[in-house]
Protein backbone atom coordinates (compact mmCIF):
# COMPACT_ATOMS: atom_id res chain seq x y z
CA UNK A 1 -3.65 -7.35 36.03
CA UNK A 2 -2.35 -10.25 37.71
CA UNK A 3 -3.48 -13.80 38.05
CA UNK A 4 -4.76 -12.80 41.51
CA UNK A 5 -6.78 -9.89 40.95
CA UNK A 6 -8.70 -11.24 37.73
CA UNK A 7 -12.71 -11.62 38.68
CA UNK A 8 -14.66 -14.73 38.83
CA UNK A 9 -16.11 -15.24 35.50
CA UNK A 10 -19.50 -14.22 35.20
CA UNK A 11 -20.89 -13.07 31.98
CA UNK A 12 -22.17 -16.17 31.54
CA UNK A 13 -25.14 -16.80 33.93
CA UNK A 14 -26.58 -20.46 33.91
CA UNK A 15 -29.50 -21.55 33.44
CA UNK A 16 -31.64 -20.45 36.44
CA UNK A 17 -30.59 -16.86 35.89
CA UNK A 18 -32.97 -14.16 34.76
CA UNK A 19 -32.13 -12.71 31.30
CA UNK A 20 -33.36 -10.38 28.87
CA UNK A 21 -33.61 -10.67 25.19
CA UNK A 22 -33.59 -6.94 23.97
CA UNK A 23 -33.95 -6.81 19.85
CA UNK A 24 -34.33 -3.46 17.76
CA UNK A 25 -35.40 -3.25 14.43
CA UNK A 26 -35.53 -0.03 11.86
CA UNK A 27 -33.68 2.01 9.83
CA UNK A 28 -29.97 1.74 10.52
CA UNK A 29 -27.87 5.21 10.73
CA UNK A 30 -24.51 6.13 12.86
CA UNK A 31 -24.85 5.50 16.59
CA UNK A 32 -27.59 3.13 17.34
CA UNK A 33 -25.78 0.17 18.76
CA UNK A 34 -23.83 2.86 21.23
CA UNK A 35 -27.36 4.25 22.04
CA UNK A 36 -28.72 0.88 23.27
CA UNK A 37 -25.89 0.02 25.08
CA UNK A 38 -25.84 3.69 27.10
CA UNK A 39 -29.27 2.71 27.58
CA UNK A 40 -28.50 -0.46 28.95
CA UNK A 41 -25.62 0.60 31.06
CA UNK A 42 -27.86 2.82 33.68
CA UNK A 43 -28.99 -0.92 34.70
CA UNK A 44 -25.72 -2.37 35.15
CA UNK A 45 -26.66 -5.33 33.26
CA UNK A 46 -24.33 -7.40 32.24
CA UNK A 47 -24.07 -8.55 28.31
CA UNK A 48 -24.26 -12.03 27.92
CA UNK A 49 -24.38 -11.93 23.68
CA UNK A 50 -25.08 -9.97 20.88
CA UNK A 51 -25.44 -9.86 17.41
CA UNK A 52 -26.32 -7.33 14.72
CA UNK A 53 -27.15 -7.69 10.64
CA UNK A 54 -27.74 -4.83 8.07
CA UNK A 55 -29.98 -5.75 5.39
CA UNK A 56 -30.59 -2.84 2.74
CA UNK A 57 -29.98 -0.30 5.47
CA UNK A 58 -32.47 -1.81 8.28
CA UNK A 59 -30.65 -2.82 11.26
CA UNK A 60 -31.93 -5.98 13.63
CA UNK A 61 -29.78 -5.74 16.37
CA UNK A 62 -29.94 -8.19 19.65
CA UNK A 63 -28.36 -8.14 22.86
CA UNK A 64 -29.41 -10.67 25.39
CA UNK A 65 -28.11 -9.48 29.01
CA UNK A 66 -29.17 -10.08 33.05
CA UNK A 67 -31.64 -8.56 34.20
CA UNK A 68 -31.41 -5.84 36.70
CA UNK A 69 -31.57 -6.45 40.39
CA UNK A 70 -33.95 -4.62 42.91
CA UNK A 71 -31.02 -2.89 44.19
CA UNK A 72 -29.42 -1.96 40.92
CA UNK A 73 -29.52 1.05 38.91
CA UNK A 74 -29.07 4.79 38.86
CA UNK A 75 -32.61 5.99 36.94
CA UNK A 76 -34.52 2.79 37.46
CA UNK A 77 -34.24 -0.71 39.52
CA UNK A 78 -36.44 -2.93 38.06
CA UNK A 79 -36.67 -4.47 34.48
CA UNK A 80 -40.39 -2.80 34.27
CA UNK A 81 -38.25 0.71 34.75
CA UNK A 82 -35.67 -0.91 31.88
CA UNK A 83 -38.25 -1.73 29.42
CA UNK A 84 -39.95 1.66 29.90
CA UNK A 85 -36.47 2.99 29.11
CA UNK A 86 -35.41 1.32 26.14
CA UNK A 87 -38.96 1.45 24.57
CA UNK A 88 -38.80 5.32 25.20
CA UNK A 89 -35.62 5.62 23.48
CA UNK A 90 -36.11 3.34 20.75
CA UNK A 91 -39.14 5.20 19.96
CA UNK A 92 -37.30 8.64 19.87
CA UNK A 93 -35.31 6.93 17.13
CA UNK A 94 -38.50 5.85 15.00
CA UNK A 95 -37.18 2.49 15.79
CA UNK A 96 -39.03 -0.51 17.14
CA UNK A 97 -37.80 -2.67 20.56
CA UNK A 98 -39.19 -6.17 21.75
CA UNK A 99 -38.01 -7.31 24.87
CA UNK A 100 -38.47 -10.69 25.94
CA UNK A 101 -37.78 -12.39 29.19
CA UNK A 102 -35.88 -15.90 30.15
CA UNK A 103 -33.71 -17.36 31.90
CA UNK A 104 -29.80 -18.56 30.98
CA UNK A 105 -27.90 -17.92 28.23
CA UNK A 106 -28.80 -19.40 24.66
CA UNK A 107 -29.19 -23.33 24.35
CA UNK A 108 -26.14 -25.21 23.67
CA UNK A 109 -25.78 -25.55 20.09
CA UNK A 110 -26.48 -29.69 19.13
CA UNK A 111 -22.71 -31.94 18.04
CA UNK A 112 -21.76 -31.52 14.74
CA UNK A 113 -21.24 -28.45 13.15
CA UNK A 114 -20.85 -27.95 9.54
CA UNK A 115 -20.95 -24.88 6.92
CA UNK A 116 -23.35 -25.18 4.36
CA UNK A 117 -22.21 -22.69 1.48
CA UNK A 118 -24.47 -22.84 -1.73
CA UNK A 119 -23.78 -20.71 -4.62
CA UNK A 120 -26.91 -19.80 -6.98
CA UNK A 121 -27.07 -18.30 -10.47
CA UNK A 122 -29.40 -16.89 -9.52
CA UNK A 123 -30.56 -18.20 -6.02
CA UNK A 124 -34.62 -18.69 -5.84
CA UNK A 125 -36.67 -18.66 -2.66
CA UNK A 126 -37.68 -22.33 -4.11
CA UNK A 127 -34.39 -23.29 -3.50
CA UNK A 128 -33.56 -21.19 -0.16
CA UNK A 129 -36.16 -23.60 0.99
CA UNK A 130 -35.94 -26.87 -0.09
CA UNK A 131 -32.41 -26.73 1.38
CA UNK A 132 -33.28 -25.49 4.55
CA UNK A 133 -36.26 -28.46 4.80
CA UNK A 134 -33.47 -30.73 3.80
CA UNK A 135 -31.03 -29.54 6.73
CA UNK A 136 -34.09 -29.70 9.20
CA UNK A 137 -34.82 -32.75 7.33
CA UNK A 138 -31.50 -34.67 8.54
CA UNK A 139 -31.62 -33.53 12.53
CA UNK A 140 -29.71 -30.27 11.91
CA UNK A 141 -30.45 -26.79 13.03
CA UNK A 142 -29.34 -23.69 11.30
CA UNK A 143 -28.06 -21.34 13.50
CA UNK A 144 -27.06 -18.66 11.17
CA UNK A 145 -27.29 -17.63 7.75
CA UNK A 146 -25.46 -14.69 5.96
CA UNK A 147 -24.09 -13.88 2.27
CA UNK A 148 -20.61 -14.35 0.99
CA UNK A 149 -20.80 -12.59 -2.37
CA UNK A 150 -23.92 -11.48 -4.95
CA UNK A 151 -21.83 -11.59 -7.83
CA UNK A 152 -20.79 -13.37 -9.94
CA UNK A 153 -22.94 -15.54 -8.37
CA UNK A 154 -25.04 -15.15 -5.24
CA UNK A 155 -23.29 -17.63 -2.56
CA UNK A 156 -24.63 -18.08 0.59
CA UNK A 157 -23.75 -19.80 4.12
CA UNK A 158 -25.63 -21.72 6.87
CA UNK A 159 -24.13 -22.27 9.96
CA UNK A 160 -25.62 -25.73 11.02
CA UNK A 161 -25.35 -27.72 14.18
CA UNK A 162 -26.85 -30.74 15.43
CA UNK A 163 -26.22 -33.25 12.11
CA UNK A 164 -22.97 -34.93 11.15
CA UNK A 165 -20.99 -33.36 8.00
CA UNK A 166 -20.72 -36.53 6.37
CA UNK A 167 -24.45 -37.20 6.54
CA UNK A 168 -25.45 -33.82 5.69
CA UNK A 169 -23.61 -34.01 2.72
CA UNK A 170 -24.93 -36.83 1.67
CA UNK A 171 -28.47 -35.76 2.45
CA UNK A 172 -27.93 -32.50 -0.04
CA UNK A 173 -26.06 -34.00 -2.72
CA UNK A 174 -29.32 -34.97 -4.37
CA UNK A 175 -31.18 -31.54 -3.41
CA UNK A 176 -28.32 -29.40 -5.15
CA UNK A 177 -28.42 -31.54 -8.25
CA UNK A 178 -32.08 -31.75 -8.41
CA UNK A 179 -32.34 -27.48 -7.60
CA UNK A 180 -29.43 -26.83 -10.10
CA UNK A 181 -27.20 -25.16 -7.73
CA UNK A 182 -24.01 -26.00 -5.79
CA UNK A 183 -23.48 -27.00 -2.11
CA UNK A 184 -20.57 -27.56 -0.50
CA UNK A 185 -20.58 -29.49 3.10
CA UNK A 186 -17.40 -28.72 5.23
CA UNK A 187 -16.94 -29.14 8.61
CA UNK A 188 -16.78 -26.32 10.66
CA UNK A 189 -13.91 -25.47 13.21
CA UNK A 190 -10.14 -23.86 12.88
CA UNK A 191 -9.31 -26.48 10.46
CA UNK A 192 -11.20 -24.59 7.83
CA UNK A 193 -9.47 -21.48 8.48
CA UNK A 194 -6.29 -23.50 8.21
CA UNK A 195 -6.02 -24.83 4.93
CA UNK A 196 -2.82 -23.08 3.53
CA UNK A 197 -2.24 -25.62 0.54
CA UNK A 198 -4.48 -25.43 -2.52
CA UNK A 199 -3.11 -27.66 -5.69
CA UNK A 200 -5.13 -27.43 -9.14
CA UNK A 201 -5.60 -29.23 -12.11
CA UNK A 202 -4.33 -27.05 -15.57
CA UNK A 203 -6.23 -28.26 -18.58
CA UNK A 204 -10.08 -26.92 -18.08
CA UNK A 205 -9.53 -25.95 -14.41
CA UNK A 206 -6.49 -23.31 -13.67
CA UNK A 207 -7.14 -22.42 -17.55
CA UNK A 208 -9.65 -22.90 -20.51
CA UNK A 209 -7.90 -25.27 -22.79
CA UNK A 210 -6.91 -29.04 -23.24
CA UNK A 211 -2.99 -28.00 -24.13
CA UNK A 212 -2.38 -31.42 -26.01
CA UNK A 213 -5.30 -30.29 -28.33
CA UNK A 214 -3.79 -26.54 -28.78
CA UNK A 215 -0.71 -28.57 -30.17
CA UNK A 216 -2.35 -30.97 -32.23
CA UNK A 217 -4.01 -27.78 -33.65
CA UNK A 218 -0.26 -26.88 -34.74
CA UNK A 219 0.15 -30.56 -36.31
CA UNK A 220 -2.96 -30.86 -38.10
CA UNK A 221 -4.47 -33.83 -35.98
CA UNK A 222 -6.88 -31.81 -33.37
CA UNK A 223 -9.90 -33.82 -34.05
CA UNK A 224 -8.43 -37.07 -33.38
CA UNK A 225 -6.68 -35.71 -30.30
CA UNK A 226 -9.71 -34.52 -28.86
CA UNK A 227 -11.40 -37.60 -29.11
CA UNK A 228 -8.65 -39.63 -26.94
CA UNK A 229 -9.05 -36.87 -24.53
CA UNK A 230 -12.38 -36.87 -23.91
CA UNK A 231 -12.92 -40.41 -23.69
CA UNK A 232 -9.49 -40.44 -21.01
CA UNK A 233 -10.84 -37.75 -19.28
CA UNK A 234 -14.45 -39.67 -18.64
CA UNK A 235 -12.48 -42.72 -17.14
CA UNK A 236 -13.14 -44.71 -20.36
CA UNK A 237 -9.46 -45.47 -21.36
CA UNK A 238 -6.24 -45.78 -19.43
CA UNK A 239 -4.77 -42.29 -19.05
CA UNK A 240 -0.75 -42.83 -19.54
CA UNK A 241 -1.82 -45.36 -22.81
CA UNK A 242 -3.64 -42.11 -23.96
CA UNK A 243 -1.08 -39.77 -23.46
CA UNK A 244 1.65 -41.52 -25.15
CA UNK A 245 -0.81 -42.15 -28.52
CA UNK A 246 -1.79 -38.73 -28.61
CA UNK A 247 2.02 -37.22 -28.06
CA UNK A 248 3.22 -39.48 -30.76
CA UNK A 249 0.88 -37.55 -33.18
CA UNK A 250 3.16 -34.75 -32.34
CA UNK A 251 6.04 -35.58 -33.48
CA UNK A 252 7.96 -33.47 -36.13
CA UNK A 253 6.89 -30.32 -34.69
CA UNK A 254 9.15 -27.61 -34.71
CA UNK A 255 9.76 -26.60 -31.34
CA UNK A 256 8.87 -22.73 -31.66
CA UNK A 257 5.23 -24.32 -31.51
CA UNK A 258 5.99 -23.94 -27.91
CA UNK A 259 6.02 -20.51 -27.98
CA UNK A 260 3.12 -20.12 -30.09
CA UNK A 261 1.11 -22.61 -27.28
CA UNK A 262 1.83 -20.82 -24.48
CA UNK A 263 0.10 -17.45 -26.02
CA UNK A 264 -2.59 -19.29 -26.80
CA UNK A 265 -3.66 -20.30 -23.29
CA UNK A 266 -6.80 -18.65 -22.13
CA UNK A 267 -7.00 -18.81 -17.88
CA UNK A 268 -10.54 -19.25 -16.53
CA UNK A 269 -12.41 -16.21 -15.51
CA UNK A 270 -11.20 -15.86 -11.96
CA UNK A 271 -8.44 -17.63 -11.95
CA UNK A 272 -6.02 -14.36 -11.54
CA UNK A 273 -7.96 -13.16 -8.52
CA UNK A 274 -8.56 -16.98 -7.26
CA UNK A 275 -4.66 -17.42 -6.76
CA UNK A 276 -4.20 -13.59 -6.18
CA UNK A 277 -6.07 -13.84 -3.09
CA UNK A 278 -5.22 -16.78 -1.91
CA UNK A 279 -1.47 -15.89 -1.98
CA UNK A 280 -2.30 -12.64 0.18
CA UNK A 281 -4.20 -14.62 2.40
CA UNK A 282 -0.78 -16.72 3.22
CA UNK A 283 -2.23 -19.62 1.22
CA UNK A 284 0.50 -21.67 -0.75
CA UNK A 285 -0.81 -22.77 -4.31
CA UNK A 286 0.33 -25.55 -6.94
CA UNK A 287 -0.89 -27.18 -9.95
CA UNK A 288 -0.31 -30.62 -11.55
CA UNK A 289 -1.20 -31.25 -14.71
CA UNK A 290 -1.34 -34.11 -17.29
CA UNK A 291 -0.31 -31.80 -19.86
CA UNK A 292 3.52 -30.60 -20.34
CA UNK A 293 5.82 -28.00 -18.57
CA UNK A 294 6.52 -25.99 -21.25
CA UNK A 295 3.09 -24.75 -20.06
CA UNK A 296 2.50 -25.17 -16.71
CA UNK A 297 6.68 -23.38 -15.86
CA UNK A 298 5.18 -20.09 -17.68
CA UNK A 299 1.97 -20.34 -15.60
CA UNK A 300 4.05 -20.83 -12.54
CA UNK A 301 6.07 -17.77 -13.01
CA UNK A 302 3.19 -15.50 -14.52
CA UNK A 303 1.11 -16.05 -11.54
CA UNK A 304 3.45 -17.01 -8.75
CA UNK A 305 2.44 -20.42 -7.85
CA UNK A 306 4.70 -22.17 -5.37
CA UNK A 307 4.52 -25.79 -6.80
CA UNK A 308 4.09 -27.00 -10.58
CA UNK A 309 4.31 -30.41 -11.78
CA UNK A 310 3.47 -31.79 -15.43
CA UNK A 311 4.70 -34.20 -18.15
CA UNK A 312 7.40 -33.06 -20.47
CA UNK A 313 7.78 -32.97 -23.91
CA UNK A 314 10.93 -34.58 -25.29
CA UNK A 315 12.55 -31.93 -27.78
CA UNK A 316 15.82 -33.11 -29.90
CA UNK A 317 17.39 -31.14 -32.20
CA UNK A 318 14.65 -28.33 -32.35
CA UNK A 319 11.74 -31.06 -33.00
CA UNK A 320 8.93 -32.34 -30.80
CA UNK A 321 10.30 -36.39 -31.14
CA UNK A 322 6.65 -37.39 -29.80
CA UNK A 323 7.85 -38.92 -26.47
CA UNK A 324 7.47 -37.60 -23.12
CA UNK A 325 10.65 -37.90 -20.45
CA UNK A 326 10.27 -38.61 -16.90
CA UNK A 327 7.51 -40.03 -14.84
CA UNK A 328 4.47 -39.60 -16.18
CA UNK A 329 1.84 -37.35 -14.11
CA UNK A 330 -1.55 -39.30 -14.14
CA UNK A 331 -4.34 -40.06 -11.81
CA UNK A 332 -2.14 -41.81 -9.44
CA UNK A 333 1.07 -39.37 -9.68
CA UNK A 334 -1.30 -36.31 -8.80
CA UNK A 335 -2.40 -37.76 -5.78
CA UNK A 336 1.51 -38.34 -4.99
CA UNK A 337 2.47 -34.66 -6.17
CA UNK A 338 -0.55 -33.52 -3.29
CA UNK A 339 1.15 -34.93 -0.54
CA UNK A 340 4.24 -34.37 -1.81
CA UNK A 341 3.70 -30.31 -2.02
CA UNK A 342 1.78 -30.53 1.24
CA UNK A 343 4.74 -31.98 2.82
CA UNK A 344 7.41 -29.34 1.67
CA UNK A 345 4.86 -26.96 2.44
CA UNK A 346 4.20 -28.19 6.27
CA UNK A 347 0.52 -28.57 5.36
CA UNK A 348 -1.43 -31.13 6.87
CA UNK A 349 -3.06 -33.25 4.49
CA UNK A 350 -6.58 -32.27 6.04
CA UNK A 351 -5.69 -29.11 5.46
CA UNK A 352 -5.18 -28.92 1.76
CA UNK A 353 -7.90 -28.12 -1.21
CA UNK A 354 -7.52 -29.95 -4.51
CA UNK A 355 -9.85 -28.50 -7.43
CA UNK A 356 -9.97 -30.60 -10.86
CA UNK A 357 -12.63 -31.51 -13.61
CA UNK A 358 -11.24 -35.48 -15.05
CA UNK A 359 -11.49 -38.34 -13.64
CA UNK A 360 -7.50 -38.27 -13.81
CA UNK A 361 -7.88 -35.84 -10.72
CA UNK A 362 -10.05 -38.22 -8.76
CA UNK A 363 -7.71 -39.63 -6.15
CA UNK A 364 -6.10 -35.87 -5.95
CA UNK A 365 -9.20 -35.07 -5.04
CA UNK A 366 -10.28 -37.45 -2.75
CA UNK A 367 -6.83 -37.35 -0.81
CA UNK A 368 -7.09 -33.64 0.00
CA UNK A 369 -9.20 -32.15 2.89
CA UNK A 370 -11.34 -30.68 0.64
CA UNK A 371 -11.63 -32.19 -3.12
CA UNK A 372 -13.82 -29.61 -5.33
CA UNK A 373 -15.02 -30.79 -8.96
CA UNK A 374 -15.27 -28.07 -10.95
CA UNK A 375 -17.07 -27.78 -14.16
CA UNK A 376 -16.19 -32.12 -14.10
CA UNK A 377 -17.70 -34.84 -15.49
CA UNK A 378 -20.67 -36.83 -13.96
CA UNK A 379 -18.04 -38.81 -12.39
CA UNK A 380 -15.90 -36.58 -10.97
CA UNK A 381 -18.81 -34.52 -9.55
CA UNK A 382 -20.36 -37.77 -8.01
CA UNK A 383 -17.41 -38.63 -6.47
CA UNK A 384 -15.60 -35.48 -5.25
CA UNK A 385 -16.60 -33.43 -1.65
CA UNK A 386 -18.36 -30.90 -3.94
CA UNK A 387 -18.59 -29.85 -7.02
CA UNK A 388 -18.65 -25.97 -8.53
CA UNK A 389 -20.27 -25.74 -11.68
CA UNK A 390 -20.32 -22.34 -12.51
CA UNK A 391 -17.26 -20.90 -14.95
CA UNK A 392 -15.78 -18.02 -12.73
CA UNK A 393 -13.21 -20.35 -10.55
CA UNK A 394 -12.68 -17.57 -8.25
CA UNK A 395 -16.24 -18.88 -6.17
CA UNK A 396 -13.89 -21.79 -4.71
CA UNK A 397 -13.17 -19.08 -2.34
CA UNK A 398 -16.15 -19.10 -0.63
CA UNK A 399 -16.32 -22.50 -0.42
CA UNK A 400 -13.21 -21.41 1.89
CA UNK A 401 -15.48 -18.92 3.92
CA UNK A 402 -14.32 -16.03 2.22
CA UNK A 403 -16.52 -12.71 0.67
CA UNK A 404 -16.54 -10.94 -1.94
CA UNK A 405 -15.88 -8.22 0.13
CA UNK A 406 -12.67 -9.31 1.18
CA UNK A 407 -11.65 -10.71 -2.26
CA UNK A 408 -12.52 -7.05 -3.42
CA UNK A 409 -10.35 -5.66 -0.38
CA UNK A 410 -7.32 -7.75 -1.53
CA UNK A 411 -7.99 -6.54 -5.16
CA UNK A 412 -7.38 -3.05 -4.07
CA UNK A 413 -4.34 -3.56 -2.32
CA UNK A 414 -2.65 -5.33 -5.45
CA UNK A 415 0.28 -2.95 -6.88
């Protein structure tokens, strides 16, 4: 069809246009929506929206179109012969129909949009609503609500409109840490489905462990190790001072400890399918890490990461000499490793998700477009864009928008 012979647009009828909200309700089997709309079609109405949800096999379905003219219509001309209609079938269905008259198409939807994702172990009605009095609470309006996953946890999304991300954030912050659940505040648009570049923190994020301490382990010093960590990890000490007293209890180690590390290492539950799915989705993903190489190399190859970046541990003459070589990956080189991958990747910055737990990931986190804490510390949580404090890492995914149901499809196609 050429330029020329295209029609006028108009599906969308203003304001002063008669309309008709037609909604059905019952048990939902095979051919329902196709029934309405054969219905509908004797009328020659013309569909201005419509939208349809399944919840444990009852159907709500909703289709707002013009109403028929006088001169319309092939078994009727009148909406009074088009209600008749649709009630009639409906009822030959055992299914219910409201119609309900206006004018225009739905109101415009207020500035500001966000997504409101909040992911419950288990999700309470208590909390359903304290967060939807909150979002009322701070000028928004949800527009739509529907599930991302049940399990492992239940997550859930609101589409809101009508309040700035920012604020809403900040307005739901408190709720989620006062309800015991977590909500993550993004802004809606095609930025979210854009973010190809998520980089991860290694030590108690991309896996279960604190590597330094699984080699101290080796040397006899754990305890003491673990200490320095901690308190580094919490902000309390500087982190490159830290990692050069701990290394240095290191030294003297034969260098098969290595080895005996790396099959130690424990991913987090999810982790597999986080970056499994991610990749198939066209996503590139890196990690930096505090820790060393000699770990975070294997990682990259046994789960195809794009980027890794670490410390390494100075071996001479088959010994661990209880030095690291290079520059040293700490709060400040993560953050530079972030834009770094982004930029090899052609990733805008605003497009790239940064997940970490210590306050060493802090400005990593703060210079992505989306920083998630998970599992962090009091000050990580406070500080990132949200925080996920549930143990299966694979939920950051619907923090991106995506469902179980599609993680589950990607499963299945995995050789």
């Amino acid at each position: 069809m050429s330029a020329s012979q295209i029609p006028p647009a108009t599906a969308v009828p203003g304001d002063d246009v008669p309309t008709l909200l037609v909604k059905i309700f019952g048990k939902d089997r095979p051919g329902i929506t196709a029934g309405l709309f054969d219905t509908l079609a004797a009328y020659s109405v013309d569909v201005v929206d419509i939208e349809q949800v399944v919840t444990r096999g009852r159907i709500t379905l909703c289709a707002l179109v013009t109403s028929p003219s006088p001169a319309q219509g092939t078994t009727g001309s009148s909406e009074g012969d088009l209600r008749a209609t649709v009630h009639s079938w409906a009822e030959s269905l055992n299914l219910q129909a409201e119609i309900i008259s206006g004018r225009g198409d739905n109101r415009p939807r207020g500035t500001g949009r966000s997504h409101v994702t909040v992911l419950g172990h288990p999700l309470t009605a208590e909390t359903a609503a304290a967060i939807a009095a909150a979002i009322t609470a701070s000028g928004g309006n949800i527009d739509r609500i529907f599930r991302l996953a049940k399990y492992p946890v239940t997550a859930v999304e609101f589409a809101v409109s009508g309040a700035a991300t920012e604020a809403l954030r900040t307005v739901l912050a408190p709720e989620a840490a006062q309800l015991g659940v977590d909500i993550a505040v993004v802004a809606a648009g095609l930025q979210r489905r854009a973010q190809r570049l998520v980089v991860m923190d290694v030590d108690s994020t991309l896996i279960q462990d604190e590597v330094i301490e699984l080699f101290a382990a080796h040397a006899g010093c754990e305890a003491e190790v673990a200490g320095v960590t901690a308190a580094a990890m919490r902000g309390e000490l500087d982190f490159e001072q830290s990692l050069h007293a701990r290394v240095e209890l290191l030294g003297g180690l034969d260098a098969s400890v290595v080895e005996a590390v790396r099959k130690e290492v424990r991913l987090t539950p999810g982790a597999r399918t986080l970056v499994r799915t991610l990749k198939r989705l066209g996503y590139q993903v890196g990690v930096v890490s505090g820790g060393f190489t000699q770990v975070t190399d294997a990682l990259k190859e046994e789960l195809g990461l794009d980027f890794a970046s670490a410390n390494t541990l100075e071996i001479v003459d088959g010994r661990l000499t209880g030095r690291v070589t290079g520059d040293i990956v700490d709060r400040a080189g993560k953050a530079r490793l972030l834009r770094e991958f982004a930029q090899q990747a052609g990733v805008p910055l605003a497009q790239t998700v940064a997940i970490g737990d210590g306050a060493n990931d802090l400005d990593m986190l703060n210079t992505a477009g989306l920083g998630v804490a998970f599992n962090a510390k009091p000050v990580v949580r406070e500080a990132a864009h949200t925080a996920v404090n549930v143990p299966f890492l694979d939920t950051v995914l619907y923090l991106l928008g995506i469902t179980r149901e599609e993680v589950e499809a990607a499963e299945t196609h995995v050789g």
